[in-house]
N, C-alpha and C. Protein backbone atom coordinates (compact mmCIF):
# COMPACT_ATOMS: atom_id res chain seq x y z
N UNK A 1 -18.54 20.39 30.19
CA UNK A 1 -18.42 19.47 29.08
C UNK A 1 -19.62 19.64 28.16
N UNK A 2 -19.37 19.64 27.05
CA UNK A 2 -20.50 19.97 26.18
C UNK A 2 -21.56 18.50 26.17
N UNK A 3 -22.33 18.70 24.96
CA UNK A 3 -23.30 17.58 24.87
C UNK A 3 -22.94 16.52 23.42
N UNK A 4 -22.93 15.36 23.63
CA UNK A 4 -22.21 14.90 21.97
C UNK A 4 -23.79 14.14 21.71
N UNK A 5 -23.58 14.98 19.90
CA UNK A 5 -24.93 14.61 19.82
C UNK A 5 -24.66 14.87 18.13
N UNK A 6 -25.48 14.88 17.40
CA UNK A 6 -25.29 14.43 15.95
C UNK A 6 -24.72 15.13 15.09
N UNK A 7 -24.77 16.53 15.91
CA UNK A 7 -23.75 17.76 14.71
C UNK A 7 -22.01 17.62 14.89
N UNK A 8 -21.97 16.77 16.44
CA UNK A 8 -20.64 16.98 16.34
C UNK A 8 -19.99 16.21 15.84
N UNK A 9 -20.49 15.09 15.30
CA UNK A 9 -20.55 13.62 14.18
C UNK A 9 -20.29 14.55 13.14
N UNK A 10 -18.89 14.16 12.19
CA UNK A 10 -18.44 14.68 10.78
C UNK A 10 -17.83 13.30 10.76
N UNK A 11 -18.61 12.52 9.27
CA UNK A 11 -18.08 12.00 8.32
C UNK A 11 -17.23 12.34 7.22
N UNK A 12 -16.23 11.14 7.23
CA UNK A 12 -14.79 11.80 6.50
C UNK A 12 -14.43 10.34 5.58
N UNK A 13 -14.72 10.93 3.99
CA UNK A 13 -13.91 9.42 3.79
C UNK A 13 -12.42 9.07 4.27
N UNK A 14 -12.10 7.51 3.48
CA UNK A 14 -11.15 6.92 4.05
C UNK A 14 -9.54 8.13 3.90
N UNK A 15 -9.30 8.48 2.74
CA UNK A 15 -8.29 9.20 2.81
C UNK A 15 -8.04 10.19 3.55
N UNK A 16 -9.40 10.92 3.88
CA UNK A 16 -9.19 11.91 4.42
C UNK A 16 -8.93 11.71 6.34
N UNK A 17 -9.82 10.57 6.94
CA UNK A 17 -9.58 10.03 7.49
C UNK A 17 -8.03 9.88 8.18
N UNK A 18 -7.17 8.95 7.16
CA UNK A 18 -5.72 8.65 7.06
C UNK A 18 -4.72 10.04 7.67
N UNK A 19 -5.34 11.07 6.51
CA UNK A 19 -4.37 12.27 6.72
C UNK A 19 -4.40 12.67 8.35
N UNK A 20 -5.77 12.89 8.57
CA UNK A 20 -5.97 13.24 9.90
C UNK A 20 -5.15 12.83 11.00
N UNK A 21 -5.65 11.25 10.82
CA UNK A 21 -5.08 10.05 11.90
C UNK A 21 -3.68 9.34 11.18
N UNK A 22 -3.10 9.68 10.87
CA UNK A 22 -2.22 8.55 10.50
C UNK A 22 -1.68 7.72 11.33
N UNK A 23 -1.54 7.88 12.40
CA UNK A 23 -0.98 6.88 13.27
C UNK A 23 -1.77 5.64 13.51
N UNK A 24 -2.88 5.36 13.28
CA UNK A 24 -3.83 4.52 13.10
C UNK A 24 -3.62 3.51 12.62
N UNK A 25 -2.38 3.79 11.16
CA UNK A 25 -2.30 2.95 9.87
C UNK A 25 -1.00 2.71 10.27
N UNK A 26 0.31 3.88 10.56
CA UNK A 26 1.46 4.05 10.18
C UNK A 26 2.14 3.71 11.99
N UNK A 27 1.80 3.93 12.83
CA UNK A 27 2.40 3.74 13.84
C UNK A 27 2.82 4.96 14.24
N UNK A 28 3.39 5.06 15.29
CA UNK A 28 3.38 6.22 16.28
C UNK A 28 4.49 7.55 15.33
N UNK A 29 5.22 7.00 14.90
CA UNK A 29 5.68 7.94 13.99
C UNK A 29 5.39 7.92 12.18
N UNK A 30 4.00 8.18 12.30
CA UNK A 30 3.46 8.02 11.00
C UNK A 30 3.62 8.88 9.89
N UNK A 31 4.14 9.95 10.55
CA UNK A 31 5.03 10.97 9.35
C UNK A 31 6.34 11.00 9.14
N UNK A 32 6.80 9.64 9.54
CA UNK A 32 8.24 9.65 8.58
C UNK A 32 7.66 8.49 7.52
N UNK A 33 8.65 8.77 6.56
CA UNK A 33 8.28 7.88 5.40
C UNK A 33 8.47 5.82 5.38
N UNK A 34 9.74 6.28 6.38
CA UNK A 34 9.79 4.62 6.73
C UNK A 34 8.57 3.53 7.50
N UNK A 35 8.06 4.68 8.12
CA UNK A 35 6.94 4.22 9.11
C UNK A 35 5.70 3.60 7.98
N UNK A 36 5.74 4.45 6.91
CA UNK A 36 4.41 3.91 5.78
C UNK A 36 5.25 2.58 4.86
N UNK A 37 6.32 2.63 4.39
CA UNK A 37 7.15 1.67 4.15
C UNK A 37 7.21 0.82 4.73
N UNK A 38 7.11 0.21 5.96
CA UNK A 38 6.71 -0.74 6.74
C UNK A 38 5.73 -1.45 7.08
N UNK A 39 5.18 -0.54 7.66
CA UNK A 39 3.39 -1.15 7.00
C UNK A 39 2.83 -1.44 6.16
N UNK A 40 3.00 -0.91 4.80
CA UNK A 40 2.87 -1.74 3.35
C UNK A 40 3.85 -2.63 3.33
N UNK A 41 4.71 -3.43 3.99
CA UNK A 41 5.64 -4.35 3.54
C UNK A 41 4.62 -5.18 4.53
N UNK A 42 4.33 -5.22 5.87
CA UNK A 42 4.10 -5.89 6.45
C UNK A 42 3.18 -6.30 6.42
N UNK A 43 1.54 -5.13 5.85
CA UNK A 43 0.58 -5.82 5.13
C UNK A 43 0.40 -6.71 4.02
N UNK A 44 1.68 -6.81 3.27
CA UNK A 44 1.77 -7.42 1.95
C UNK A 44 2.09 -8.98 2.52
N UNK A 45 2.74 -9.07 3.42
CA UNK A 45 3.53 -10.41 3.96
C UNK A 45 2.46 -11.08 4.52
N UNK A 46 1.23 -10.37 4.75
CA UNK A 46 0.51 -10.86 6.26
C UNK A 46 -1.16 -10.63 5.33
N UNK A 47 -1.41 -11.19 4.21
CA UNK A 47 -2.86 -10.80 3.55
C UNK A 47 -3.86 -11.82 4.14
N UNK A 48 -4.96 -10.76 4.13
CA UNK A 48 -6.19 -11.79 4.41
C UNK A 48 -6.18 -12.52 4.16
N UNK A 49 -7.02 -14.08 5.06
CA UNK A 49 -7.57 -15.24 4.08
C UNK A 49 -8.02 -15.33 2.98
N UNK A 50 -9.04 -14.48 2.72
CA UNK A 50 -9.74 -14.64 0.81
C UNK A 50 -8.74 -14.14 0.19
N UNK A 51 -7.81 -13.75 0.28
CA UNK A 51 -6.81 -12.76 -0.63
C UNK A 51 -5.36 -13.80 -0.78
N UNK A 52 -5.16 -14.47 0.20
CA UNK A 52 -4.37 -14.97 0.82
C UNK A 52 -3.67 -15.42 -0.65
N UNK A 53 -2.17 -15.73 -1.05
CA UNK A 53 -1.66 -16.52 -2.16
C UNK A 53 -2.07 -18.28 -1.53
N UNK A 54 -1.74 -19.08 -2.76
CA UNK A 54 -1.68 -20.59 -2.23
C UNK A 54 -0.42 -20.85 -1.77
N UNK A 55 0.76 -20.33 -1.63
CA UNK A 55 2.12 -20.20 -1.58
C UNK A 55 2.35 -19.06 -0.29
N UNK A 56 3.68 -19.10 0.51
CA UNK A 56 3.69 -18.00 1.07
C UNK A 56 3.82 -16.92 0.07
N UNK A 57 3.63 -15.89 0.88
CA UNK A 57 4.06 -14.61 0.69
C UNK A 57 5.59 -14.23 -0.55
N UNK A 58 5.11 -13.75 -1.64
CA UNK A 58 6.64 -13.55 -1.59
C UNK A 58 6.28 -11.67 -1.96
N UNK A 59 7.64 -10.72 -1.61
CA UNK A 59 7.29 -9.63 -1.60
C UNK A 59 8.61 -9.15 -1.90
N UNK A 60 8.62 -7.99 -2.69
CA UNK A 60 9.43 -6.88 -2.91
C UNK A 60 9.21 -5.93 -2.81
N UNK A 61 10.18 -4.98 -1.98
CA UNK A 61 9.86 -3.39 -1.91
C UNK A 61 11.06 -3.01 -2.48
N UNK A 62 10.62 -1.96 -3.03
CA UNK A 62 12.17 -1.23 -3.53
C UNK A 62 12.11 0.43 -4.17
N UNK A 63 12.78 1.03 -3.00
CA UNK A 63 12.85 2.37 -3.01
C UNK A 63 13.48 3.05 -3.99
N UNK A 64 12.52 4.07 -4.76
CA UNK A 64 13.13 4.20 -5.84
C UNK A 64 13.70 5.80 -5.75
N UNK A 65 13.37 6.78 -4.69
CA UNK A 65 13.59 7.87 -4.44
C UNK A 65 13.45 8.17 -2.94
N UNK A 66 13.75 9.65 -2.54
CA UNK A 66 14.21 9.34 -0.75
C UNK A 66 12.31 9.49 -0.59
N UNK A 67 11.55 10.11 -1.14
CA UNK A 67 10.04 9.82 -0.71
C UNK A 67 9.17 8.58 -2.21
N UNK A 68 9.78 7.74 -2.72
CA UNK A 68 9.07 7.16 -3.75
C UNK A 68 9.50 5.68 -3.13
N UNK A 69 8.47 4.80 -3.22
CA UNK A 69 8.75 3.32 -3.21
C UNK A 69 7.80 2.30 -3.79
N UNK A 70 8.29 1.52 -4.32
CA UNK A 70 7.03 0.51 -5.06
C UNK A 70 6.98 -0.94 -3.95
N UNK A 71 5.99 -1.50 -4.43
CA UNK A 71 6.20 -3.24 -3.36
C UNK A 71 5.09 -3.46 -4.61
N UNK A 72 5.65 -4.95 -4.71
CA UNK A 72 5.02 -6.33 -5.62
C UNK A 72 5.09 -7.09 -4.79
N UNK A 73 3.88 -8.35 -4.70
CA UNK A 73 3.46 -9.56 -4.17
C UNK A 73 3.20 -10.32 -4.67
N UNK A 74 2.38 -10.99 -4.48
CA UNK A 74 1.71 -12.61 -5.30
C UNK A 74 0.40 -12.66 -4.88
N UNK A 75 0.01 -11.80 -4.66
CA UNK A 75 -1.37 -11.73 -4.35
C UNK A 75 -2.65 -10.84 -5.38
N UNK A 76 -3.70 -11.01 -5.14
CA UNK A 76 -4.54 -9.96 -5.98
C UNK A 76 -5.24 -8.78 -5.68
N UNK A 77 -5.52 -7.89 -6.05
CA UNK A 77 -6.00 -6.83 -5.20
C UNK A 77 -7.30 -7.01 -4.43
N UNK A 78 -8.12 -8.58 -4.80
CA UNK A 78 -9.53 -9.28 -4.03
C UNK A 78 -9.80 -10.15 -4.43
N UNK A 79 -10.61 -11.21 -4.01
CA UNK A 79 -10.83 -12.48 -3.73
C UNK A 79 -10.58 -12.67 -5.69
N UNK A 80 -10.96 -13.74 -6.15
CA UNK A 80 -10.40 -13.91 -7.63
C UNK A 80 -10.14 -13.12 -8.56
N UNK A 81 -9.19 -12.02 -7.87
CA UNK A 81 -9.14 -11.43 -8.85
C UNK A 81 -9.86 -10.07 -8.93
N UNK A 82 -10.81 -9.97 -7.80
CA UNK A 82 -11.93 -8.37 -8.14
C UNK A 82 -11.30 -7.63 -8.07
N UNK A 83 -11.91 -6.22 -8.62
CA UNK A 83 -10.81 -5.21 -8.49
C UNK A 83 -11.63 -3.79 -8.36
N UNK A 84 -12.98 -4.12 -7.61
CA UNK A 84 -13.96 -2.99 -7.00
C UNK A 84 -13.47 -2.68 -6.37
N UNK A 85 -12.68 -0.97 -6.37
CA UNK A 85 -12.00 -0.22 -5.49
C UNK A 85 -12.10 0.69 -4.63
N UNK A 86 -11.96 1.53 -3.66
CA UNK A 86 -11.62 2.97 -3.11
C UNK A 86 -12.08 3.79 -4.27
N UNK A 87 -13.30 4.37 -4.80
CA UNK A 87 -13.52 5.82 -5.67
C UNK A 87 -13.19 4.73 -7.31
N UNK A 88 -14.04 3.54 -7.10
CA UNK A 88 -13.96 3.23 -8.32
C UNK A 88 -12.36 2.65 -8.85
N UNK A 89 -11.58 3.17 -7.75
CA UNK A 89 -10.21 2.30 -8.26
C UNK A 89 -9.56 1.04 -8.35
N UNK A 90 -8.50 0.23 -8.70
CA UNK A 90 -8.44 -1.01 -8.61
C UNK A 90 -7.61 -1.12 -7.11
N UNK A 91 -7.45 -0.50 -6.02
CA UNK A 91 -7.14 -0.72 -4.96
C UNK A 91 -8.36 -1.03 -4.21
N UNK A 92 -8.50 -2.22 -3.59
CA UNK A 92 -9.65 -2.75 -3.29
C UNK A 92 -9.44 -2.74 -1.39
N UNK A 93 -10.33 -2.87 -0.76
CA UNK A 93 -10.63 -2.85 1.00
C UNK A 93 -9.79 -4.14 1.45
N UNK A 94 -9.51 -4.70 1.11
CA UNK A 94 -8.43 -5.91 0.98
C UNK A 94 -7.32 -5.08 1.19
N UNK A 95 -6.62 -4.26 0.82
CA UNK A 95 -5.62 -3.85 0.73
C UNK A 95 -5.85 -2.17 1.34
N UNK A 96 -6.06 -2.72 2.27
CA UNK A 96 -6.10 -1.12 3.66
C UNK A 96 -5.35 -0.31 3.81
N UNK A 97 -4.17 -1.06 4.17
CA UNK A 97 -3.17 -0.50 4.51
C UNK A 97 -2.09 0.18 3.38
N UNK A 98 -2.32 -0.69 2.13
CA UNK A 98 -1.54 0.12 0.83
C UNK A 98 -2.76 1.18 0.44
N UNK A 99 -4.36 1.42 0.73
CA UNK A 99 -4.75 2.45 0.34
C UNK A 99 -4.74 3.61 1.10
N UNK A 100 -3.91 2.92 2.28
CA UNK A 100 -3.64 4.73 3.01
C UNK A 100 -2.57 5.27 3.09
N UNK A 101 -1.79 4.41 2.73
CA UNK A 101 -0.05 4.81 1.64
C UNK A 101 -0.62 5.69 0.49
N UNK A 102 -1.58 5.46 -0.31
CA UNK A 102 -2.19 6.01 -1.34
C UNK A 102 -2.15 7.42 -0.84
N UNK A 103 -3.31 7.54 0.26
CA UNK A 103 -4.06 8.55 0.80
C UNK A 103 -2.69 9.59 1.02
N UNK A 104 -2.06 8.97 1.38
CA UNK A 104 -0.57 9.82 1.97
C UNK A 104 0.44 10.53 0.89
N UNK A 105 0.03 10.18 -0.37
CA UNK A 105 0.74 10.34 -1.58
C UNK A 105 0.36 11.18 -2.55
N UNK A 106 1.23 11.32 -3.30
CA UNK A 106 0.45 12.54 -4.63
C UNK A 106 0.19 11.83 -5.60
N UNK A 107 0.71 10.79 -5.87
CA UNK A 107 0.30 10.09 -7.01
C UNK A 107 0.91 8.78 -7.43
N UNK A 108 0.59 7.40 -7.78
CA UNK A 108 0.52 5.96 -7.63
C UNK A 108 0.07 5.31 -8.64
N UNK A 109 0.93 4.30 -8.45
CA UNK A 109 0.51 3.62 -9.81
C UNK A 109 -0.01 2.31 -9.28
N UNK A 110 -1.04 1.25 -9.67
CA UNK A 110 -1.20 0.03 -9.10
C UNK A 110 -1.80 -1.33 -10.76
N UNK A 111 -0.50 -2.10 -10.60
CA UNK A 111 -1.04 -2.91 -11.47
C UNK A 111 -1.10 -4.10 -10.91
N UNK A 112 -2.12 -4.90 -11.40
CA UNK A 112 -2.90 -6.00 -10.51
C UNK A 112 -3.09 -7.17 -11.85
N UNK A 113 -2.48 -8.15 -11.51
CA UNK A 113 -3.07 -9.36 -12.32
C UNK A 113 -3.18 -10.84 -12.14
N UNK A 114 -4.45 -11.58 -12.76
CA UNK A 114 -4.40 -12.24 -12.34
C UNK A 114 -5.18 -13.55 -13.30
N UNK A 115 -4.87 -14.53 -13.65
CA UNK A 115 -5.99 -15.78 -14.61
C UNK A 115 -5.45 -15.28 -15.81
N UNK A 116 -4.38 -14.71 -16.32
CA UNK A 116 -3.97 -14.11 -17.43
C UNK A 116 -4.89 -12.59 -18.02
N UNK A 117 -5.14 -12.03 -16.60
CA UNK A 117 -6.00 -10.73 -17.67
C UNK A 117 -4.77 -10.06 -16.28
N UNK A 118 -4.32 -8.59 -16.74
CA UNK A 118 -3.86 -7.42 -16.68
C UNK A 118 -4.17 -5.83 -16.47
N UNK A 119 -4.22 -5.42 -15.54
CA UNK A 119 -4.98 -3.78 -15.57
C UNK A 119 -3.89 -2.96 -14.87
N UNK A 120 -3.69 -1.47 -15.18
CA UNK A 120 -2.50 -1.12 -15.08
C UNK A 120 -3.67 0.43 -14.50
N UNK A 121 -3.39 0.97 -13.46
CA UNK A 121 -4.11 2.11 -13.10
C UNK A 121 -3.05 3.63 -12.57
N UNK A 122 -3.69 4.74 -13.00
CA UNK A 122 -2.72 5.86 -12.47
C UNK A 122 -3.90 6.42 -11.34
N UNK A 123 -3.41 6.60 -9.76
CA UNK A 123 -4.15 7.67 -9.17
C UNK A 123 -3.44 8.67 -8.72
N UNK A 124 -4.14 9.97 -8.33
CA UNK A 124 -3.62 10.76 -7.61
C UNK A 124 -4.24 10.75 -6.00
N UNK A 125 -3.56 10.60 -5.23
CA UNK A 125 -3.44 10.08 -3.96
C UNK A 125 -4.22 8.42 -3.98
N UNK A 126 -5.72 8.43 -3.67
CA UNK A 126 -6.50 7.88 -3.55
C UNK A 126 -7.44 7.34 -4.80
N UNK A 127 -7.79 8.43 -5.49
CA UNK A 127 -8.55 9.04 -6.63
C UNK A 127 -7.88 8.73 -8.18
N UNK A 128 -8.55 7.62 -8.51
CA UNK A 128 -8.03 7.60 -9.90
C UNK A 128 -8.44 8.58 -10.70
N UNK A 129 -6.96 8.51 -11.48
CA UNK A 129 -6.98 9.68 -12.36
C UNK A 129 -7.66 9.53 -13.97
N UNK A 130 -7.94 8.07 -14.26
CA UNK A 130 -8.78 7.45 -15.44
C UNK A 130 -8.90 6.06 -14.91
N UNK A 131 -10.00 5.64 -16.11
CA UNK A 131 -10.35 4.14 -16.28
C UNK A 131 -9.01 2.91 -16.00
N UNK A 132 -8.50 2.11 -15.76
CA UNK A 132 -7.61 0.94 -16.17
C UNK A 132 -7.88 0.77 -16.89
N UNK A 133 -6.78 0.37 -17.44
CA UNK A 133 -6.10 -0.28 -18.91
C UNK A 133 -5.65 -1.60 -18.73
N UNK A 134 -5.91 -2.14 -19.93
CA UNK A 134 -5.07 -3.58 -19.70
C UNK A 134 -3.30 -3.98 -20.07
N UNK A 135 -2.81 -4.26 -19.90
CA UNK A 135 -1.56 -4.44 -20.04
C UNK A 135 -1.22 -6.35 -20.25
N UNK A 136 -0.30 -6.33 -20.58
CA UNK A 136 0.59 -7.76 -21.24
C UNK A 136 0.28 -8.40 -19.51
N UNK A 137 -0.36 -9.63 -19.31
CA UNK A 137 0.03 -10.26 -17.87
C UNK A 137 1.18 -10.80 -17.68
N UNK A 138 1.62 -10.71 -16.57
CA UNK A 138 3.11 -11.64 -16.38
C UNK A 138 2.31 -13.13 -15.91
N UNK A 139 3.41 -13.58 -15.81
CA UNK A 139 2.50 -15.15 -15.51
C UNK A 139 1.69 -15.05 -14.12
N UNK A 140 1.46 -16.16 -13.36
CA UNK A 140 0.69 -15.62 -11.96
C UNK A 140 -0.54 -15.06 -11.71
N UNK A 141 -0.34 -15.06 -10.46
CA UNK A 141 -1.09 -13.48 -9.37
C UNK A 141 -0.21 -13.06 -9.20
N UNK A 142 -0.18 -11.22 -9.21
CA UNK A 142 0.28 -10.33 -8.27
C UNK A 142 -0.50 -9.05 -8.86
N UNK A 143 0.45 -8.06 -7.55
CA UNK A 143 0.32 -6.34 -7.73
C UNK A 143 1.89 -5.84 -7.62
N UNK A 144 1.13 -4.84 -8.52
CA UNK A 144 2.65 -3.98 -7.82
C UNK A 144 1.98 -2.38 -7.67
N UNK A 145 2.60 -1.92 -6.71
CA UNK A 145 2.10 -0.80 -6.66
C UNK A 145 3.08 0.11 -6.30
N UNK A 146 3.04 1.19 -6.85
CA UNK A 146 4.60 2.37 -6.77
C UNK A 146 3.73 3.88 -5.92
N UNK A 147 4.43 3.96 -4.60
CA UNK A 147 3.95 5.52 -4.10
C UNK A 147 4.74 6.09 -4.29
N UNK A 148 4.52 7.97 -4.45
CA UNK A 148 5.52 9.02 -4.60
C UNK A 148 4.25 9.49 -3.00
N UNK A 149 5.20 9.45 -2.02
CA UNK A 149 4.80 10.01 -0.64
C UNK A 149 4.56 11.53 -0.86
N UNK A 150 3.78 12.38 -0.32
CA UNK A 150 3.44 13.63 -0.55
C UNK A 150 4.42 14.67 0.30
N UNK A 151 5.36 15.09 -0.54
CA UNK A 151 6.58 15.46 0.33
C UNK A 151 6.00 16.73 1.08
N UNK A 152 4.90 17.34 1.22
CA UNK A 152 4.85 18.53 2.12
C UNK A 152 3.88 17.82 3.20
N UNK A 153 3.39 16.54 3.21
CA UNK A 153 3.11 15.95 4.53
C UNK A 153 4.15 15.35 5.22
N UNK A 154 5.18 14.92 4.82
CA UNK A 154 5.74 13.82 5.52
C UNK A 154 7.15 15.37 6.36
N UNK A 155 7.56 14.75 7.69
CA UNK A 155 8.91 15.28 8.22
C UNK A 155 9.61 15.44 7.37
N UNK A 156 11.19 15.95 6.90
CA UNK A 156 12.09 15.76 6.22
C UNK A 156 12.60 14.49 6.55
N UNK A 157 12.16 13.92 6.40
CA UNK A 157 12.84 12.41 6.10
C UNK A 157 12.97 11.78 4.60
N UNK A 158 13.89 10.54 4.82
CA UNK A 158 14.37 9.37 3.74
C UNK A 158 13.79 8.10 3.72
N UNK A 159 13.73 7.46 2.94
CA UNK A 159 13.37 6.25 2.89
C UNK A 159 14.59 5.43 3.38
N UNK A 160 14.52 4.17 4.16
CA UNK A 160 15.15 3.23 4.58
C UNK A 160 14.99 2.28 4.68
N UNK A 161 15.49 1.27 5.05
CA UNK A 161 14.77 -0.32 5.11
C UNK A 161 13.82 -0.07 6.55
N UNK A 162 13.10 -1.12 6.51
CA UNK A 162 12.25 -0.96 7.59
C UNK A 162 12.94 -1.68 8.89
N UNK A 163 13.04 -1.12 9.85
CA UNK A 163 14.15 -1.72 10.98
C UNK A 163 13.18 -2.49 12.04
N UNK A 164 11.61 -2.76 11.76
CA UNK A 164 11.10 -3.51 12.58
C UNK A 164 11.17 -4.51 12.28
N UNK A 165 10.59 -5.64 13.33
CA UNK A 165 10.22 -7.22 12.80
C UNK A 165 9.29 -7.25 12.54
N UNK A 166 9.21 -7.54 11.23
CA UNK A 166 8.19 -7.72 9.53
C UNK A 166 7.17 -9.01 10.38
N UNK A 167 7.76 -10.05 11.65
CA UNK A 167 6.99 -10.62 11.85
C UNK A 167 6.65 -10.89 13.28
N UNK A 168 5.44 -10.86 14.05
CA UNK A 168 5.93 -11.05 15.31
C UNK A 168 6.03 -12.40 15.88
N UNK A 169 6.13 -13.03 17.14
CA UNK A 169 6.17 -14.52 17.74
C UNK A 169 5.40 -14.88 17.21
N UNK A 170 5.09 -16.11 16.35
CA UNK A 170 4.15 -17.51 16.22
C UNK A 170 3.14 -16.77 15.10
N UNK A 171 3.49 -15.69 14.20
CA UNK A 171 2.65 -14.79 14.02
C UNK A 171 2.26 -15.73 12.24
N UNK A 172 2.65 -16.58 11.90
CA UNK A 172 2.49 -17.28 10.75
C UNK A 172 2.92 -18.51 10.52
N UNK A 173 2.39 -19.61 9.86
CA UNK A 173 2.83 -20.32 9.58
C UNK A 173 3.91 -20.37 8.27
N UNK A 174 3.42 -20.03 7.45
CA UNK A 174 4.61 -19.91 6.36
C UNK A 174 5.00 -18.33 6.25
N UNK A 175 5.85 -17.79 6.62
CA UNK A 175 6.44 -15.99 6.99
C UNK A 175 6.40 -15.48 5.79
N UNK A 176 6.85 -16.16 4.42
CA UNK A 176 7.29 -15.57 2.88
C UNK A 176 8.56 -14.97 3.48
N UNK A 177 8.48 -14.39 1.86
CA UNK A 177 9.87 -14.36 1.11
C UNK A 177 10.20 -12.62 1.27
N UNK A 178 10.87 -11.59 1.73
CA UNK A 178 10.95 -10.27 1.64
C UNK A 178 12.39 -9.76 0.71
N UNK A 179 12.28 -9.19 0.07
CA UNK A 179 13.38 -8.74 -1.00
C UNK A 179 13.58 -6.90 -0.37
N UNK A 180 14.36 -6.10 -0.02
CA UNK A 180 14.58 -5.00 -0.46
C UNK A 180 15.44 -4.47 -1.25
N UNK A 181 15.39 -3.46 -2.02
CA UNK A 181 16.33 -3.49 -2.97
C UNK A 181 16.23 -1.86 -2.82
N UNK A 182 17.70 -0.93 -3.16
CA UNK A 182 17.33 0.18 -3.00
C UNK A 182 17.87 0.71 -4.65
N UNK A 183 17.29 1.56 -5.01
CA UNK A 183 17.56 1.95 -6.63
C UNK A 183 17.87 3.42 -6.47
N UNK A 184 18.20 4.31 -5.35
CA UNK A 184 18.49 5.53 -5.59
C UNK A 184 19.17 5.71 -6.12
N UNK A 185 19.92 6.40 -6.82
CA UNK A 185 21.15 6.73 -7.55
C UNK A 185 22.13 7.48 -6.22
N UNK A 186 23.60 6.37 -6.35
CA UNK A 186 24.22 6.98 -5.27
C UNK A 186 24.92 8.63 -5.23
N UNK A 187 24.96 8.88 -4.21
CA UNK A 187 25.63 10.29 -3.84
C UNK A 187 26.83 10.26 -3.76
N UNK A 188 27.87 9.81 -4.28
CA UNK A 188 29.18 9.31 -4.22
C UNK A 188 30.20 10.83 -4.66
């Protein structure tokens, strides 16, 4: 057995991290696409205390291609509103589990608003690709955030509804609201 000692220590940021390990984030089958689809639904339902809405949860996911899916909440990307991110982006450590959906992706969109101000961001995976912009606010808090999954990581797989339970025993007091909606264009 060798000796573990400080060279064999390699620091890796968070994305790179993700790619490595995904099962960490995504569950035992972390390279199908449903498996990351789930976990961003289920992190969205289930946000920290400081992050937390005053209301349950309400959430939408909705698949817009067999590797593309967006999810909106009622929440903010950090405590009032901050939006100190991952590499300067508005995906903030609050939101873990949608930044390793990021990590997993080629490119994402995340708009976040909240007190009537608006910021609308493009990254590629992790890594924004410019500054935020502001955009028109809708009323509220929320995010929405849209992944295109990185189709030469993931299995040949599709997107699907997520077939786990979004919640487990006694696991909340108020569960929220879950919407899926699928927008592929059918194969008919």
């Amino acid at each position: 057995m060798s000796e573990y000692t400080a060279p064999n220590i390699m620091v890796l940021g968070f994305d790179e991290s993700v790619r490595r390990r995904p099962g960490m984030c995504f569950g035992a089958d972390a390279r199908l696409a449903t498996s990351v689809l789930t976990a961003v639904v289920i992190a969205s339902l289930h946000p920290g205390p400081k992050v937390a809405p005053t209301g349950p949860p309400d959430v939408t996911a909705e698949i817009l291609d067999d590797l593309a899916f967006s999810i909106s909440d009622n929440w903010p990307t950090g405590p009032d509103g901050s939006t100190a991110g991952y590499y300067g982006s508005l995906l903030t450590s609050y939101r873990w589990v949608h930044a390793a959906a990021a990590a997993v992706s080629t490119h994402n969109t995340i708009e976040t608003w909240h007190a009537g101000q608006a910021l609308h961001q493009n990254l590629a995976g992790l890594r924004p690709t410019g500054p935020p912009h502001d955009f028109d606010a809708p009323p509220g808090t929320g995010t929405k955030l849209t992944y295109h999954l990185d189709p030469s990581y993931f299995t040949p797989s599709t997107l699907s509804a997520p077939t786990l339970n979004l919640h487990a025993e006694g696991c909340c007091d108020l569960p929220g609201q879950f919407r899926l909606r699928d927008s592929r264009p059918s194969t008919s």
